[in-house]
PDB file of N, CA and C in Angstrom:
ATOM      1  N   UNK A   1      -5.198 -26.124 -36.530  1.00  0.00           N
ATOM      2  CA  UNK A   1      -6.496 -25.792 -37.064  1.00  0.00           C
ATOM      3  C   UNK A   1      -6.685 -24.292 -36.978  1.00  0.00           C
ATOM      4  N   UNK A   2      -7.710 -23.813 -38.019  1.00  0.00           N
ATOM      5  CA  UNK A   2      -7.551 -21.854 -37.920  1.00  0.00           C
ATOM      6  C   UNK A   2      -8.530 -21.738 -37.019  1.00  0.00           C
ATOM      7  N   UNK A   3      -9.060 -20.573 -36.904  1.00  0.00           N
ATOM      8  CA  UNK A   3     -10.004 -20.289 -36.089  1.00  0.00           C
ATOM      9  C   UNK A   3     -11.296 -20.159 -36.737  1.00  0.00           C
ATOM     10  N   UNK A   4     -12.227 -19.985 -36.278  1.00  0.00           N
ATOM     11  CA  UNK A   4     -13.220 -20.561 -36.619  1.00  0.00           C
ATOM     12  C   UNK A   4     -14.026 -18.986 -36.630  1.00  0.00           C
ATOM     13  N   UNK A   5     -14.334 -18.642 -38.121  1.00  0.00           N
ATOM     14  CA  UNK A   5     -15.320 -17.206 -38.056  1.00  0.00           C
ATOM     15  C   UNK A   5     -16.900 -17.426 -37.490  1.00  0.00           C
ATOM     16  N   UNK A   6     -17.419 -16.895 -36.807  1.00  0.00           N
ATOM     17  CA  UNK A   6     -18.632 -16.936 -36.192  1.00  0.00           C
ATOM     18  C   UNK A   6     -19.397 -15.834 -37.097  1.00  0.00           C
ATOM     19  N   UNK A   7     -20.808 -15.690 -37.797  1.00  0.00           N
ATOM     20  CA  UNK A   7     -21.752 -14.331 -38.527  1.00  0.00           C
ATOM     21  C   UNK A   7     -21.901 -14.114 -37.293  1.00  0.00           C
ATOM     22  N   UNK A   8     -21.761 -12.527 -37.400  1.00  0.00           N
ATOM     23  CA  UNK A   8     -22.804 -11.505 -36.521  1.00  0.00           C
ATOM     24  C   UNK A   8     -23.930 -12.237 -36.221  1.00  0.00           C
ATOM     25  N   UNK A   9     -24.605 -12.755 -37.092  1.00  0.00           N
ATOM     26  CA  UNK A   9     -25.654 -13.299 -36.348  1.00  0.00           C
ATOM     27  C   UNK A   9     -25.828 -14.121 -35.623  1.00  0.00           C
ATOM     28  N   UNK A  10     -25.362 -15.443 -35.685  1.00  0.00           N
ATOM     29  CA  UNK A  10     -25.060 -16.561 -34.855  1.00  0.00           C
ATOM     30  C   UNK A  10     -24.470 -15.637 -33.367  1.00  0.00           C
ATOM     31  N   UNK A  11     -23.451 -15.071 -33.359  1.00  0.00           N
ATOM     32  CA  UNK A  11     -22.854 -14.395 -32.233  1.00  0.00           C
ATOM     33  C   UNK A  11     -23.863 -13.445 -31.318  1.00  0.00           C
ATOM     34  N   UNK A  12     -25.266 -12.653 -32.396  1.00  0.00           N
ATOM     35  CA  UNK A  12     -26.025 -11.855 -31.779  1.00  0.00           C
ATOM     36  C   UNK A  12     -27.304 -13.410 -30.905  1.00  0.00           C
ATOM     37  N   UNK A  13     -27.296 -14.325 -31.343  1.00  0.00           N
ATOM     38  CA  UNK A  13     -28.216 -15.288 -31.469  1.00  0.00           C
ATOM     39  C   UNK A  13     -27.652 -15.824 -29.703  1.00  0.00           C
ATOM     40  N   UNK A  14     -26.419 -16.200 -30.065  1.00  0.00           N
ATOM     41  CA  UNK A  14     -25.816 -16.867 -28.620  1.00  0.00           C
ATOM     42  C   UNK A  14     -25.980 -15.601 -27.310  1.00  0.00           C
ATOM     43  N   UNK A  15     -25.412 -14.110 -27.692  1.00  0.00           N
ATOM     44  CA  UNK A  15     -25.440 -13.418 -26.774  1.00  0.00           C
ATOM     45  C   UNK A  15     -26.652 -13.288 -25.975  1.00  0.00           C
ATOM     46  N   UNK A  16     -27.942 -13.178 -26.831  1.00  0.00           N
ATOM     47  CA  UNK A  16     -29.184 -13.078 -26.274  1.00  0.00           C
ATOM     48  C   UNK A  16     -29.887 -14.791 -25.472  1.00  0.00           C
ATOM     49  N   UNK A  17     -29.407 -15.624 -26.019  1.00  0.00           N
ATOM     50  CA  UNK A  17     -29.377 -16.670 -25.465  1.00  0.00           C
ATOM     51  C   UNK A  17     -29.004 -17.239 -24.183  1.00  0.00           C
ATOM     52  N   UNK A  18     -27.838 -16.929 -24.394  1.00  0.00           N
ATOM     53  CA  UNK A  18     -27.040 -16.537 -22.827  1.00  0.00           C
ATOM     54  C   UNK A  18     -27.761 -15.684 -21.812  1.00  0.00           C
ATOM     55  N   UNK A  19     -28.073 -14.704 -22.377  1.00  0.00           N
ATOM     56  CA  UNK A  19     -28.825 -13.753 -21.640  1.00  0.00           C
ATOM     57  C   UNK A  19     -30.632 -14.325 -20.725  1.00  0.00           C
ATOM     58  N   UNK A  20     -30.472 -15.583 -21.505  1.00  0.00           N
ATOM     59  CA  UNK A  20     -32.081 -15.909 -21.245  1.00  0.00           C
ATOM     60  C   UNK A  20     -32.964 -15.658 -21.805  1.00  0.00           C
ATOM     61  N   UNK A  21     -32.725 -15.326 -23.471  1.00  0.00           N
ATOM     62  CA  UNK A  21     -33.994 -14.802 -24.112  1.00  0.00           C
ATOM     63  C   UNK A  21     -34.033 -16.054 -25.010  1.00  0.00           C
ATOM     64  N   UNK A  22     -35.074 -15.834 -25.380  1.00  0.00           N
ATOM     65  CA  UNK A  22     -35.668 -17.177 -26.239  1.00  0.00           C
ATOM     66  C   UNK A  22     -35.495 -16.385 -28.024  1.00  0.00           C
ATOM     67  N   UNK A  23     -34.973 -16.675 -28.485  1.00  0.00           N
ATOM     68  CA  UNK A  23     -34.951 -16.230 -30.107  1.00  0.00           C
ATOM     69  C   UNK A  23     -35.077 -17.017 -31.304  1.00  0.00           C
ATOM     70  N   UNK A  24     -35.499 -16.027 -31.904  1.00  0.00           N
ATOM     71  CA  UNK A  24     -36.297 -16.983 -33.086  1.00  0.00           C
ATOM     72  C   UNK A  24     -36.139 -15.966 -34.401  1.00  0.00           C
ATOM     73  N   UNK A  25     -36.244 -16.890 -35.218  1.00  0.00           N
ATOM     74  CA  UNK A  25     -35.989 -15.430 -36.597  1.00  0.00           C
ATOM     75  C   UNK A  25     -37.228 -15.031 -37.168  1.00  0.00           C
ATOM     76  N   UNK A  26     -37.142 -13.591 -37.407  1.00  0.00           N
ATOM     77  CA  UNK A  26     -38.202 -12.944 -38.435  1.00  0.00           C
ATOM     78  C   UNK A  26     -37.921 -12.610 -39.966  1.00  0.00           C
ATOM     79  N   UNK A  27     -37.584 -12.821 -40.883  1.00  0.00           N
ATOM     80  CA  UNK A  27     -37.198 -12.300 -41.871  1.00  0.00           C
ATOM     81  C   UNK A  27     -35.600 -12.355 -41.758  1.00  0.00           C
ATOM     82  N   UNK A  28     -34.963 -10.917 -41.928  1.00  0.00           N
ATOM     83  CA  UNK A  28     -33.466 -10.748 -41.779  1.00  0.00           C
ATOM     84  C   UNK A  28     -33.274 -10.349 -40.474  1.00  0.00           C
ATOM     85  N   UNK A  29     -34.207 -10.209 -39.473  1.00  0.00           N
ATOM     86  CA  UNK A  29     -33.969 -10.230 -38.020  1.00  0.00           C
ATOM     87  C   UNK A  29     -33.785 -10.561 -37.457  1.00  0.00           C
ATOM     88  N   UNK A  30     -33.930 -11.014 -36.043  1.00  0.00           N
ATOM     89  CA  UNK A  30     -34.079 -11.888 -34.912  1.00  0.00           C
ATOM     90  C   UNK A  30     -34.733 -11.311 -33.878  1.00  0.00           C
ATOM     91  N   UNK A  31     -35.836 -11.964 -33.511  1.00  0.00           N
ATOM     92  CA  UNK A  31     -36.686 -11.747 -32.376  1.00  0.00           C
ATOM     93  C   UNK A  31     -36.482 -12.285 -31.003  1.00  0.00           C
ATOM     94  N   UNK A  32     -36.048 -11.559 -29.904  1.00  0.00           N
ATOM     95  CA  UNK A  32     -35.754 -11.892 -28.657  1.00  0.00           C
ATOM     96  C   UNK A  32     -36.176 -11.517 -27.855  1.00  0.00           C
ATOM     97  N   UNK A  33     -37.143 -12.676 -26.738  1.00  0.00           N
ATOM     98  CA  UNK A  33     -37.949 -12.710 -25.957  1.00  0.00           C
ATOM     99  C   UNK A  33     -37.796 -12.799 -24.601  1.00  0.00           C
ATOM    100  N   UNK A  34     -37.640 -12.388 -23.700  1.00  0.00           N
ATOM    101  CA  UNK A  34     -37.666 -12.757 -22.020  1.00  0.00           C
ATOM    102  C   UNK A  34     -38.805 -11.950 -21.155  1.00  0.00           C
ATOM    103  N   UNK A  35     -39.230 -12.916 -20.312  1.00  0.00           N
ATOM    104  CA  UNK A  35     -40.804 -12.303 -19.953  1.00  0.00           C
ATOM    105  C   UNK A  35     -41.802 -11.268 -20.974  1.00  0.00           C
ATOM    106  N   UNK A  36     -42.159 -10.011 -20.614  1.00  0.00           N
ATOM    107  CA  UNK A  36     -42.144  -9.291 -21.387  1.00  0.00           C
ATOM    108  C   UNK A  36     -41.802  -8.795 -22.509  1.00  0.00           C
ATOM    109  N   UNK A  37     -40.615  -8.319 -22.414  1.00  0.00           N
ATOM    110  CA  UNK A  37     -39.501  -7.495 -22.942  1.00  0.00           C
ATOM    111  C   UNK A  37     -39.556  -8.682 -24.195  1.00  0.00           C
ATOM    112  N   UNK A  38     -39.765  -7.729 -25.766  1.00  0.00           N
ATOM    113  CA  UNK A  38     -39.246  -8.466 -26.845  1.00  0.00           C
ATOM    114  C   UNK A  38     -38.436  -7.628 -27.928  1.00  0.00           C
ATOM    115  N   UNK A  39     -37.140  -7.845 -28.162  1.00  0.00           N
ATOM    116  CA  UNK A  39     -36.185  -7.146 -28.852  1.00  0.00           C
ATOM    117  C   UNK A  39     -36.319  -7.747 -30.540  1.00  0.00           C
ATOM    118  N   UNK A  40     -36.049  -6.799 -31.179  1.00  0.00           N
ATOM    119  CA  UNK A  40     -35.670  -6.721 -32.796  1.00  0.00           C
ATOM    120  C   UNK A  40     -34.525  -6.743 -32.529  1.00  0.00           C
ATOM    121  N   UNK A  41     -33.770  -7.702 -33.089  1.00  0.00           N
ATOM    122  CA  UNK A  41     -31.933  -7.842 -33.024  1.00  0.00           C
ATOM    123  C   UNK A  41     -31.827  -7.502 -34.601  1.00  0.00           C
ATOM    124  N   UNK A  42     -31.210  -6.675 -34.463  1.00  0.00           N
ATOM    125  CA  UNK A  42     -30.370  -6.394 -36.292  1.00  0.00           C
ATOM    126  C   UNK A  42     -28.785  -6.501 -36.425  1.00  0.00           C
ATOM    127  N   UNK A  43     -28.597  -7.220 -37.376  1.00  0.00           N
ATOM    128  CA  UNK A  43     -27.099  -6.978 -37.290  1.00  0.00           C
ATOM    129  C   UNK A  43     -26.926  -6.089 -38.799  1.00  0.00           C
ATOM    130  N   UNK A  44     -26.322  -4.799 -38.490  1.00  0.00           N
ATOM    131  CA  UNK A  44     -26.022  -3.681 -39.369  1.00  0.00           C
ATOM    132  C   UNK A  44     -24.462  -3.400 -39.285  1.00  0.00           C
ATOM    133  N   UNK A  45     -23.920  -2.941 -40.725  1.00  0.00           N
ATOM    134  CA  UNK A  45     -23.372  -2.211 -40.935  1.00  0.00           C
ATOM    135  C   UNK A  45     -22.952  -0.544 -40.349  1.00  0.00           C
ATOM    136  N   UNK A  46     -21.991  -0.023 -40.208  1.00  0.00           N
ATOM    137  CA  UNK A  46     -22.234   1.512 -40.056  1.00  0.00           C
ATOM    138  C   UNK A  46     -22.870   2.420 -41.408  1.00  0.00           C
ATOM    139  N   UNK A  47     -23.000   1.808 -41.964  1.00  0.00           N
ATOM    140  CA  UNK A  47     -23.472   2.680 -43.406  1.00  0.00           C
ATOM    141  C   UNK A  47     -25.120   2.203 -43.617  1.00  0.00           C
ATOM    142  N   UNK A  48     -25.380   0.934 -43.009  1.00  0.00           N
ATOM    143  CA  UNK A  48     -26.715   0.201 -43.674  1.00  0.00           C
ATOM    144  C   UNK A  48     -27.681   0.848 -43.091  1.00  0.00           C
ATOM    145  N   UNK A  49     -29.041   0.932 -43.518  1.00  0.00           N
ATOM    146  CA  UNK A  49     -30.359   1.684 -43.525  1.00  0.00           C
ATOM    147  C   UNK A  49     -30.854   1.502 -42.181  1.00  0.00           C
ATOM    148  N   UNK A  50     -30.997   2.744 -41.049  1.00  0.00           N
ATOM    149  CA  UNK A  50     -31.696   2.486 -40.240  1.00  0.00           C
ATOM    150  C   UNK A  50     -33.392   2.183 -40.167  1.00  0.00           C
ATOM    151  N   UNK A  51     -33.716   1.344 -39.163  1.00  0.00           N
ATOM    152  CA  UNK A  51     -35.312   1.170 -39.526  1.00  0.00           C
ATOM    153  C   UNK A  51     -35.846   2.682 -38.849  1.00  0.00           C
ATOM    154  N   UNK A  52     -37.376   2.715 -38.778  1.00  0.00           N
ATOM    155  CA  UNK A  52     -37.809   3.822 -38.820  1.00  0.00           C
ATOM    156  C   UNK A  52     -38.501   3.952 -37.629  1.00  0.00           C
ATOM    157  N   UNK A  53     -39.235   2.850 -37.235  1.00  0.00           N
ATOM    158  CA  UNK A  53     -40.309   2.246 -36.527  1.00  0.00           C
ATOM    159  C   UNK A  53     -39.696   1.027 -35.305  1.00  0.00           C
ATOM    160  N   UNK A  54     -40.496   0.714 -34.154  1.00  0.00           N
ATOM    161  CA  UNK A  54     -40.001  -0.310 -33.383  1.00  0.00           C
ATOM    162  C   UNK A  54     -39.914   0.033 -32.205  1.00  0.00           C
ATOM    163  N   UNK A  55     -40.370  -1.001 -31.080  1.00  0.00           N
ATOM    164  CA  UNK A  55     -40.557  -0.568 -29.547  1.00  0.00           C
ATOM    165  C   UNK A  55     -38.433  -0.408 -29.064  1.00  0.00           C
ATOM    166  N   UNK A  56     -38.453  -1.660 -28.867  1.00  0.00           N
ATOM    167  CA  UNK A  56     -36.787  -2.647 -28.135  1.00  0.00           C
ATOM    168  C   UNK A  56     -35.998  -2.657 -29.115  1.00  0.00           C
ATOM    169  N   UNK A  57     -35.123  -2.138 -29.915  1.00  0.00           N
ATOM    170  CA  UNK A  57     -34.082  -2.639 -31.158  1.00  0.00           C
ATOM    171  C   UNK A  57     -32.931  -2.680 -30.921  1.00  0.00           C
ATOM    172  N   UNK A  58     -32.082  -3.799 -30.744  1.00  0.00           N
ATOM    173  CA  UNK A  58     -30.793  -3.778 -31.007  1.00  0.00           C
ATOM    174  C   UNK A  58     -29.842  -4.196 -31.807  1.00  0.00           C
ATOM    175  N   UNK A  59     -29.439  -3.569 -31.879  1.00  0.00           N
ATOM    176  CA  UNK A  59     -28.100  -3.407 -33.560  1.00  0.00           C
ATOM    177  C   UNK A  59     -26.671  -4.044 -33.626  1.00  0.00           C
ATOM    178  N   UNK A  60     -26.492  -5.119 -33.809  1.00  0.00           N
ATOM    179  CA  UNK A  60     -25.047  -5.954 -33.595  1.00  0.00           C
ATOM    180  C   UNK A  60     -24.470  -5.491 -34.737  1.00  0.00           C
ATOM    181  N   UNK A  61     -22.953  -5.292 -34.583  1.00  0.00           N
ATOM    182  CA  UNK A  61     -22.051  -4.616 -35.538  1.00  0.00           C
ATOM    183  C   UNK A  61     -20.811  -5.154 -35.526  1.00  0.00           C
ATOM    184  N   UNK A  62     -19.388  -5.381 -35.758  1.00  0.00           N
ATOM    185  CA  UNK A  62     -18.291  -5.494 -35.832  1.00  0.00           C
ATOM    186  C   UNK A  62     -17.545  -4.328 -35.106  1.00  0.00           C
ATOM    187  N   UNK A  63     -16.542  -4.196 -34.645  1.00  0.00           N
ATOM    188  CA  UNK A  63     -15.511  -3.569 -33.935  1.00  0.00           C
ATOM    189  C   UNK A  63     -15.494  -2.754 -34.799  1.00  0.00           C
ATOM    190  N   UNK A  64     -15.346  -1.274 -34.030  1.00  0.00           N
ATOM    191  CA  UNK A  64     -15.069  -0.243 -34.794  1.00  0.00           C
ATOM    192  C   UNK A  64     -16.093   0.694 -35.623  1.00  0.00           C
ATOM    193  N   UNK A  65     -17.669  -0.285 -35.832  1.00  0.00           N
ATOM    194  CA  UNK A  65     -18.510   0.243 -36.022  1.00  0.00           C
ATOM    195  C   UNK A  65     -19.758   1.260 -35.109  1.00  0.00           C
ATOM    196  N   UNK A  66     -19.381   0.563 -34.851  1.00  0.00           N
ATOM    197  CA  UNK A  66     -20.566   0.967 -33.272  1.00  0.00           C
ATOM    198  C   UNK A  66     -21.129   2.739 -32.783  1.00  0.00           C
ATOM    199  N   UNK A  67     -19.606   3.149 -32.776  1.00  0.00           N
ATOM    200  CA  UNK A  67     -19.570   4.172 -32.330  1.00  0.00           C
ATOM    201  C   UNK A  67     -20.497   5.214 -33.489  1.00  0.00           C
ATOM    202  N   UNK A  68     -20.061   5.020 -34.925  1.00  0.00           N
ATOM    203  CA  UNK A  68     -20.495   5.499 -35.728  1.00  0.00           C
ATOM    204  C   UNK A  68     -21.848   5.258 -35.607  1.00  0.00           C
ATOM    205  N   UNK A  69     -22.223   4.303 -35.659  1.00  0.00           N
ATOM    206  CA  UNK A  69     -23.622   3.491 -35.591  1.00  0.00           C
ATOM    207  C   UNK A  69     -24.863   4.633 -34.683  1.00  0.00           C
ATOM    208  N   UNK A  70     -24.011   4.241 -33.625  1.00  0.00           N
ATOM    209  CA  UNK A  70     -24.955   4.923 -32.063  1.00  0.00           C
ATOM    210  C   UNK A  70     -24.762   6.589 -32.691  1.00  0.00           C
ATOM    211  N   UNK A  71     -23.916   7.080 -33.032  1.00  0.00           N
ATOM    212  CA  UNK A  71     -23.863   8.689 -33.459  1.00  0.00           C
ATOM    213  C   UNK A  71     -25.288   8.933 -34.475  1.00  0.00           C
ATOM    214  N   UNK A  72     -25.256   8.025 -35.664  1.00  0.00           N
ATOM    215  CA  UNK A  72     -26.441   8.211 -36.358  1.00  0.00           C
ATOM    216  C   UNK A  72     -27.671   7.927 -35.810  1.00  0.00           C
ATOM    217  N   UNK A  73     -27.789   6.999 -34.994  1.00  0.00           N
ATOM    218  CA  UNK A  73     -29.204   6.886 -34.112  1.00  0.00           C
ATOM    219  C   UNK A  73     -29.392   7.812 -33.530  1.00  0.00           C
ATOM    220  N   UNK A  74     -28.661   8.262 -32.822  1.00  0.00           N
ATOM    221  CA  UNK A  74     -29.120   9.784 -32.174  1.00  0.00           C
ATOM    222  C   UNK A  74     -29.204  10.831 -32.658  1.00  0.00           C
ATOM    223  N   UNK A  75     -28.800  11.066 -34.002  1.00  0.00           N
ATOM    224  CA  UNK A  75     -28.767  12.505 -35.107  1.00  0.00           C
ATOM    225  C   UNK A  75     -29.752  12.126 -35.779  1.00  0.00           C
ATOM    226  N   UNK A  76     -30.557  11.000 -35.793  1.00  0.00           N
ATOM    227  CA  UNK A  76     -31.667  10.634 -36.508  1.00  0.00           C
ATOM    228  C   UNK A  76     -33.160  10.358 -35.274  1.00  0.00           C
ATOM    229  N   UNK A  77     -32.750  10.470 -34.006  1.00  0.00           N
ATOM    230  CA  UNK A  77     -33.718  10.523 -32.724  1.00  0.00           C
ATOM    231  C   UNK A  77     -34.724  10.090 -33.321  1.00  0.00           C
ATOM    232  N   UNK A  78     -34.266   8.588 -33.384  1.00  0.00           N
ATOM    233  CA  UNK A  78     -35.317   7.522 -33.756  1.00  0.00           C
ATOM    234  C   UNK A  78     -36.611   7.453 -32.282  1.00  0.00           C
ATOM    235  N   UNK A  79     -37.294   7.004 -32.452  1.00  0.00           N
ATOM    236  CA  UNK A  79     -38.885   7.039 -31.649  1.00  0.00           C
ATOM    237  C   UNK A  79     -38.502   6.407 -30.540  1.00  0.00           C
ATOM    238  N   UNK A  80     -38.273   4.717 -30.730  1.00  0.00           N
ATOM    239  CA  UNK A  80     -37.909   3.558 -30.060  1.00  0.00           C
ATOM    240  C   UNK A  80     -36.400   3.433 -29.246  1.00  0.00           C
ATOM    241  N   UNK A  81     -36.335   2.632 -27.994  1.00  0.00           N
ATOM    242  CA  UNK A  81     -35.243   2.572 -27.167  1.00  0.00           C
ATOM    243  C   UNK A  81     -34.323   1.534 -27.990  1.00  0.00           C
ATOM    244  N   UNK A  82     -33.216   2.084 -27.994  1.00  0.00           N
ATOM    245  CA  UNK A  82     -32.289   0.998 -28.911  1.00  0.00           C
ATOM    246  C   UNK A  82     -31.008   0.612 -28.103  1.00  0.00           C
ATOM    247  N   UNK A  83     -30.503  -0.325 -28.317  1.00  0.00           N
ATOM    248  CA  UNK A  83     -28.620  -0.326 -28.093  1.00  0.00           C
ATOM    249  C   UNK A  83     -27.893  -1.426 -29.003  1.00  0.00           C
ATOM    250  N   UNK A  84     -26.637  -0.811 -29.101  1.00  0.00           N
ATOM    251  CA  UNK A  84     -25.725  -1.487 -30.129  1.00  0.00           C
ATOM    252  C   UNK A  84     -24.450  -2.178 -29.548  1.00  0.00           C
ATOM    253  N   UNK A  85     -24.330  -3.682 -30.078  1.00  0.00           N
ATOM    254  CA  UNK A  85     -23.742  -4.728 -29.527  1.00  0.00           C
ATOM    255  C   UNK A  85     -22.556  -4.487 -30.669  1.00  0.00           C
ATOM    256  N   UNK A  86     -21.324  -4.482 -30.318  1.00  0.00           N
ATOM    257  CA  UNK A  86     -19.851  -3.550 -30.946  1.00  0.00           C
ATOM    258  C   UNK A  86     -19.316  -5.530 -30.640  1.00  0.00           C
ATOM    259  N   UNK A  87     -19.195  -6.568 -31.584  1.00  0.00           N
ATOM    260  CA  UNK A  87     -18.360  -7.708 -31.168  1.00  0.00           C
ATOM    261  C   UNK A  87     -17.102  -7.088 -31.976  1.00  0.00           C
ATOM    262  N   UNK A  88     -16.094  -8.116 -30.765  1.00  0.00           N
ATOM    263  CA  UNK A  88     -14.830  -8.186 -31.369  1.00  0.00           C
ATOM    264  C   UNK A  88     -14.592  -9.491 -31.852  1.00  0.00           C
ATOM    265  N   UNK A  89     -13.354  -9.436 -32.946  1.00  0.00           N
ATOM    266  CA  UNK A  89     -12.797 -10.597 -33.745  1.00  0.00           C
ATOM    267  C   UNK A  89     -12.499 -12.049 -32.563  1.00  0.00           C
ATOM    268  N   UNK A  90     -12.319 -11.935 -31.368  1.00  0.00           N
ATOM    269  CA  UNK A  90     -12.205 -12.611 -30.314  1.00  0.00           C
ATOM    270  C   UNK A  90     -13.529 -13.116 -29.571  1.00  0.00           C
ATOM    271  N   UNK A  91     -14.670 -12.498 -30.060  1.00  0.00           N
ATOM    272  CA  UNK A  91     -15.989 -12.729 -29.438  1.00  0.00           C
ATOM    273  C   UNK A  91     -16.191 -12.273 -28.172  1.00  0.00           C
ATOM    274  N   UNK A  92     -15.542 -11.049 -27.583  1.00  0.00           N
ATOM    275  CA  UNK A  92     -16.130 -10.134 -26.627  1.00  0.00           C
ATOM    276  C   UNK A  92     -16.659  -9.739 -27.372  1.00  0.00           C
ATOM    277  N   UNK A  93     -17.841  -8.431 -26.614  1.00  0.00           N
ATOM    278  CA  UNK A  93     -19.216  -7.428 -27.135  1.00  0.00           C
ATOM    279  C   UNK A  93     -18.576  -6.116 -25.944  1.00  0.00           C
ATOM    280  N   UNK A  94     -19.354  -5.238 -26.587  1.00  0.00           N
ATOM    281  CA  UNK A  94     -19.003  -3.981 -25.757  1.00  0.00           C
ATOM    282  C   UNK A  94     -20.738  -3.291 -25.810  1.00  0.00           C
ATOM    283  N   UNK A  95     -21.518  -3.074 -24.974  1.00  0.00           N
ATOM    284  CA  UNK A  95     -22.696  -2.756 -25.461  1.00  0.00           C
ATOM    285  C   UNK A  95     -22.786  -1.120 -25.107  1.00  0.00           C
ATOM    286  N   UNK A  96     -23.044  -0.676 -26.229  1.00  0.00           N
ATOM    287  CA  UNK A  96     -24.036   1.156 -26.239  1.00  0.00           C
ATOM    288  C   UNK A  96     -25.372   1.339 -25.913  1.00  0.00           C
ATOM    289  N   UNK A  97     -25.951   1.625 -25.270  1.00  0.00           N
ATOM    290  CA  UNK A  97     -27.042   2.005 -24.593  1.00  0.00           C
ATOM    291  C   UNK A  97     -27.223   3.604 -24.774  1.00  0.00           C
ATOM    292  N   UNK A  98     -28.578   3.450 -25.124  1.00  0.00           N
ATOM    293  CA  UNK A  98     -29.082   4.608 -25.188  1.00  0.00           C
ATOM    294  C   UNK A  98     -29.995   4.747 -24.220  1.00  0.00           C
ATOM    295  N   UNK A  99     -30.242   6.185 -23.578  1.00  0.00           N
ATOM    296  CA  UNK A  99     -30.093   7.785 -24.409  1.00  0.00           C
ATOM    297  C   UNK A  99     -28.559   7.747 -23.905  1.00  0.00           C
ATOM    298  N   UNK A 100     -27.922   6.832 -22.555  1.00  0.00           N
ATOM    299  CA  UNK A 100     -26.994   7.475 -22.081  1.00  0.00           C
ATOM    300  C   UNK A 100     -25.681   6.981 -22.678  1.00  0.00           C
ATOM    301  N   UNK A 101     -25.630   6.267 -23.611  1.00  0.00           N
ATOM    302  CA  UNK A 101     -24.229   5.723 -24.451  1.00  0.00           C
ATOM    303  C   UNK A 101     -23.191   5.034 -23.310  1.00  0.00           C
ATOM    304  N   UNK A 102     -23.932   4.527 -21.838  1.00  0.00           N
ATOM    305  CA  UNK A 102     -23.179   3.519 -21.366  1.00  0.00           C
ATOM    306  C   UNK A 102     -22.570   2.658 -21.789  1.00  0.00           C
ATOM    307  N   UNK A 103     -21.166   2.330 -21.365  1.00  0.00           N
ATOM    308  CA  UNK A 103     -20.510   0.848 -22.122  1.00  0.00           C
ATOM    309  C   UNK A 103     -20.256   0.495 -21.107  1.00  0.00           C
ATOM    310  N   UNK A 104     -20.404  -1.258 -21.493  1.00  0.00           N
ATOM    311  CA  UNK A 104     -20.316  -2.046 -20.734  1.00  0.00           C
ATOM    312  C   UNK A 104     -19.540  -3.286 -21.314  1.00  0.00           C
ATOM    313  N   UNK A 105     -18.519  -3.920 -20.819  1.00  0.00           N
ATOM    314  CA  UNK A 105     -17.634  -4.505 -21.852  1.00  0.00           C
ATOM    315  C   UNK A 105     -18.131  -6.244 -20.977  1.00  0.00           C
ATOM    316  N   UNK A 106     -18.105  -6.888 -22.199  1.00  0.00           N
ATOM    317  CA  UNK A 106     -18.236  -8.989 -21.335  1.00  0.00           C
ATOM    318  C   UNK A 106     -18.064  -9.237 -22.691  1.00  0.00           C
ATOM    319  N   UNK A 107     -17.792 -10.861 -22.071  1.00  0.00           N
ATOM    320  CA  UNK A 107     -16.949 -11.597 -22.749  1.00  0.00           C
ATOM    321  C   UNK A 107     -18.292 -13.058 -23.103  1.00  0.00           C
ATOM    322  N   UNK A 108     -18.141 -13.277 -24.481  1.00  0.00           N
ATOM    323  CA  UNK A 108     -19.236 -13.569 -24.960  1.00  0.00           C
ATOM    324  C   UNK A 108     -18.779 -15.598 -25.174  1.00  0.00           C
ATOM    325  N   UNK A 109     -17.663 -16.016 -24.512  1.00  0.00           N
ATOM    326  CA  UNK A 109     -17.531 -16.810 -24.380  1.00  0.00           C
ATOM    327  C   UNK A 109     -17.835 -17.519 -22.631  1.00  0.00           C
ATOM    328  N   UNK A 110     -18.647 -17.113 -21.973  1.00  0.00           N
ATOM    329  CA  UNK A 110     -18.306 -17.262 -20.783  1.00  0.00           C
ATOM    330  C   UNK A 110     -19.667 -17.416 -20.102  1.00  0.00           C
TER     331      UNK A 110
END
């Protein structure tokens, strides 16, 4: 049997899930909830339109994008605290955090 492709989204859907957030969709978004704290999940492209506006945003991408990704968020010193979820073809994540571009690498099967 082949392997089985997972969307960015489904994959951004489980990660935050895992995490303990409660999510739910808005439009082409996903809204993720734990206590307080409620995140805008986007899954973008390195080329696709950053938003403008927004408290919590985080940006799920494909391998290899990320880096590019997090470079334009910060040459564009968007308002709002953001970080970008980098999955691999294997379903690890590598997460970017801003302001300080920490990575942190886990395994999104586990």
């Amino acid at each position: 049997m082949g392997a089985v492709t997972t969307s960015l989204d489904e994959q951004a859907r489980s990660i935050f899930d895992d995490l303990g957030y409660t999510v739910s969709r808005t439009g082409t978004e996903l809204r993720a909830e734990h206590d307080w704290r409620v995140v805008t999940v986007s899954v973008l492209g390195s080329q696709d339109p950053i938003p403008e506006s927004g408290d919590l945003r985080c940006f799920v991408t494909r391998t290899g994008e990320a880096t590019h990704l997090s470079r334009r968020l910060n040459r564009l010193d968007v308002s709002y605290d953001w970080a970008v979820i980098e999955i691999t073809e294997d379903g690890d994540y590598e997460v970017v955090r801003h302001p300080d571009d920490i990575a942190t690498s886990s395994d999104a099967n586990t």
